[in-house]
C-alpha atoms as a PDB file:
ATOM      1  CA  UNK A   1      15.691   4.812  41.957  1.00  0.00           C
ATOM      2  CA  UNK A   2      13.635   1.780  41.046  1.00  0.00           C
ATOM      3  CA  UNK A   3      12.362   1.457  37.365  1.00  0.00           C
ATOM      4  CA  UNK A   4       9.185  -0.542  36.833  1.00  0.00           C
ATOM      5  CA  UNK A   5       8.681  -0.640  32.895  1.00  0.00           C
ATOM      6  CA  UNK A   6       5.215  -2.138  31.123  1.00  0.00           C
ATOM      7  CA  UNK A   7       5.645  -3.220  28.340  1.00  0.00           C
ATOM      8  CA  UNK A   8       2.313  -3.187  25.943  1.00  0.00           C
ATOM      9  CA  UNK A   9       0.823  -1.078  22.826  1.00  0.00           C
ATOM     10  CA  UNK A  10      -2.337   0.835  22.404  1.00  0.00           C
ATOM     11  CA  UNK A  11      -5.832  -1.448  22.834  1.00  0.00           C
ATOM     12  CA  UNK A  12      -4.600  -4.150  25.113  1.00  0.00           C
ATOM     13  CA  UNK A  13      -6.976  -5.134  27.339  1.00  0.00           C
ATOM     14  CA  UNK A  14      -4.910  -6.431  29.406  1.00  0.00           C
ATOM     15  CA  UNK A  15      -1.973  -3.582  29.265  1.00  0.00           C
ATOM     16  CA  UNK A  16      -4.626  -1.153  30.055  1.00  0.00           C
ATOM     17  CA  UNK A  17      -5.577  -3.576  33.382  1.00  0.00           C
ATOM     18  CA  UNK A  18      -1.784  -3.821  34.329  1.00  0.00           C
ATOM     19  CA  UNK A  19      -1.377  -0.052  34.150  1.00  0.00           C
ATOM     20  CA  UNK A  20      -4.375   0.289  36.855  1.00  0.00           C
ATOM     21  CA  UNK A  21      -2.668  -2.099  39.049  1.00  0.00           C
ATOM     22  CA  UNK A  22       0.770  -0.412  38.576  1.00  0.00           C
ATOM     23  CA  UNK A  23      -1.101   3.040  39.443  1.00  0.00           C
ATOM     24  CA  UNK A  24      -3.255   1.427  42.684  1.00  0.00           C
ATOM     25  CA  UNK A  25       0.100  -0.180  43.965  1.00  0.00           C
ATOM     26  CA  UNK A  26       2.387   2.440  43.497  1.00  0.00           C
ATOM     27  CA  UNK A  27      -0.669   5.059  44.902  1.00  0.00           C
ATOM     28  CA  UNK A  28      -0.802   2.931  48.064  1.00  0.00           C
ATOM     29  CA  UNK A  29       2.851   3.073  48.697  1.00  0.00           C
ATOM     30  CA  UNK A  30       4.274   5.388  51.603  1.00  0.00           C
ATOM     31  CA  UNK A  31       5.482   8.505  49.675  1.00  0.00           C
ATOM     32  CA  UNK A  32       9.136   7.959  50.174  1.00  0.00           C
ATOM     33  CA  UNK A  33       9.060   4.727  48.594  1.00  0.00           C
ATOM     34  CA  UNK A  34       6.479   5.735  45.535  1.00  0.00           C
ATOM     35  CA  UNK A  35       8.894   8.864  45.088  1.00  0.00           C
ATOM     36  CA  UNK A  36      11.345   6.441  44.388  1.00  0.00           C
ATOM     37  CA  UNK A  37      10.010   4.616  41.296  1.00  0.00           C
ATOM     38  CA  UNK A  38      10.389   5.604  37.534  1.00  0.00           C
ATOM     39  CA  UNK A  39       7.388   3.614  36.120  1.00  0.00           C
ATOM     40  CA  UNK A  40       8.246   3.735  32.174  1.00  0.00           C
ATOM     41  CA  UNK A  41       5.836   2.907  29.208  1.00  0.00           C
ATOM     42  CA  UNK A  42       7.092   1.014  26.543  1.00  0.00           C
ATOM     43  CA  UNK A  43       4.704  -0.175  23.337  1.00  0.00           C
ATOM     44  CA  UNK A  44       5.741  -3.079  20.923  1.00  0.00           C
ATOM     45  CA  UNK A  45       4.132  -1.084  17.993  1.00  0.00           C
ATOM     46  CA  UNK A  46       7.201   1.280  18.437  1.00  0.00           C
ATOM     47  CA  UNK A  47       9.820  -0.803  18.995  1.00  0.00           C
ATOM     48  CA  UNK A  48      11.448  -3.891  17.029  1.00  0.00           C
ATOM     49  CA  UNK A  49      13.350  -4.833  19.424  1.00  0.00           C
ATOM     50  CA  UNK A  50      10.722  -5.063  22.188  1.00  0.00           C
ATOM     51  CA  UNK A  51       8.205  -6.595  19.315  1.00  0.00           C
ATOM     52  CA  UNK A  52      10.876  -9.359  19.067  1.00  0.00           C
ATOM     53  CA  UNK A  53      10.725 -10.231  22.174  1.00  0.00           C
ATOM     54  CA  UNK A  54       7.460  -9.691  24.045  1.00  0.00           C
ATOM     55  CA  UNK A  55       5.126  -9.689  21.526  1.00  0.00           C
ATOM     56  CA  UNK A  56       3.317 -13.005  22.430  1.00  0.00           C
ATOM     57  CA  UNK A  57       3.450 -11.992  26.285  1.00  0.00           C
ATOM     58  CA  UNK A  58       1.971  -8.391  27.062  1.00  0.00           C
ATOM     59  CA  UNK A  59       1.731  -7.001  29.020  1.00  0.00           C
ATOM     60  CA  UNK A  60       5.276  -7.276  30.500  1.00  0.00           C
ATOM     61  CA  UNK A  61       6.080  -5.612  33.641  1.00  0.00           C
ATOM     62  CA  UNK A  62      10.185  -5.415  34.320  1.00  0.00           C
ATOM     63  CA  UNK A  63      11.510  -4.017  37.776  1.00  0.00           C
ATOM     64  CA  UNK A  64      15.108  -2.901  37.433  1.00  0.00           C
ATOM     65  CA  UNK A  65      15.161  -4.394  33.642  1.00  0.00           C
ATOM     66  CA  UNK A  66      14.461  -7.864  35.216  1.00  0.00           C
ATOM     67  CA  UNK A  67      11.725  -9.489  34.619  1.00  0.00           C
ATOM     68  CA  UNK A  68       8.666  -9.633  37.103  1.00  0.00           C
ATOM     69  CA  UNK A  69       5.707 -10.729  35.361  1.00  0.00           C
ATOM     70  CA  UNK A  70       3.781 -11.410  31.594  1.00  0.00           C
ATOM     71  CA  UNK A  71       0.162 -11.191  30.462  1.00  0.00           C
ATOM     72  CA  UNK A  72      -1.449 -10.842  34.194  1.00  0.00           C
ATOM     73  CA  UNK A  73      -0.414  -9.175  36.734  1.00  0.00           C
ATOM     74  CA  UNK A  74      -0.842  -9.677  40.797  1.00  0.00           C
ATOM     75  CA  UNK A  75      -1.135  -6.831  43.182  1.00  0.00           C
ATOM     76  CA  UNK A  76       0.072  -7.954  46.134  1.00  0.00           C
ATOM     77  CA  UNK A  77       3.496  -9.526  44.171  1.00  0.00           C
ATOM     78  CA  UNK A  78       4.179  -6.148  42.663  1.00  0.00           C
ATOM     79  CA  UNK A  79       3.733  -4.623  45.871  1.00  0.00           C
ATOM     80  CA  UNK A  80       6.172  -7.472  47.332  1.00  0.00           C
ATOM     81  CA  UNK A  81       8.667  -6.925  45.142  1.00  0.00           C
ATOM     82  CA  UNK A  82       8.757  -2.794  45.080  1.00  0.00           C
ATOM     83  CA  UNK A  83       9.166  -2.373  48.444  1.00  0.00           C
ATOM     84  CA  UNK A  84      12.239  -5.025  48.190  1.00  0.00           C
ATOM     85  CA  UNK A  85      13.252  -3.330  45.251  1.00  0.00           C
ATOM     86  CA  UNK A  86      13.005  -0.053  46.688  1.00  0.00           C
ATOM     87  CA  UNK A  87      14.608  -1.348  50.252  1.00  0.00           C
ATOM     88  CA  UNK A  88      17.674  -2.510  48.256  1.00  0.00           C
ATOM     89  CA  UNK A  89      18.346   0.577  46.430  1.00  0.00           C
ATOM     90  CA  UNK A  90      18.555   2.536  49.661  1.00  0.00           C
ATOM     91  CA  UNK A  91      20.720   0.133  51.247  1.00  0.00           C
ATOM     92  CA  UNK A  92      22.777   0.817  48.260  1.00  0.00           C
ATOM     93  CA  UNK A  93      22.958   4.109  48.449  1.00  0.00           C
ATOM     94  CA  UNK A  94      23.956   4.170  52.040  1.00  0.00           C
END
């Protein structure tokens, strides 16, 4: 399983734009690989921790907990990287 996290709060411009790319990538994915990614919403507003760090950068997209992108995000590199993403956790699981 592949987990894509954004990382935002509420009335970001910008959050609200990565989340439609996120949605239009992921939608345009063969099933097998969109089945296969956790997309998980994390807001600064509820978290210290996360405030700490990304506060100055949101949105924050992270694939696997790595880091994949900050305050604008491109389509066709988060399509890139899923389908590596997603290629290497079946090769893992083999």
């Amino acid at each position: 399983m592949t987990t894509l996290t954004l990382i935002g709060k509420p009335d970001c411009h910008l959050c609200d734009v990565a989340s439609e790319i996120i949605d239009t990538v992921i939608a345009d994915l063969p099933d097998a690989a969109a089945e296969s990614i956790e997309v998980v919403e994390a807001s600064i507003q509820d978290d210290p921790a996360l405030y700490d760090l990304w506060w100055e950068k949101i949105p924050v997209v992270l694939i696997d907990g790595e880091l994949h992108a900050h305050w604008r995000l491109s389509a066709d590199r988060l399509r890139s990287a899923l389908e590596e993403a997603v290629v290497n956790d079946l090769k893992e699981t083999r």
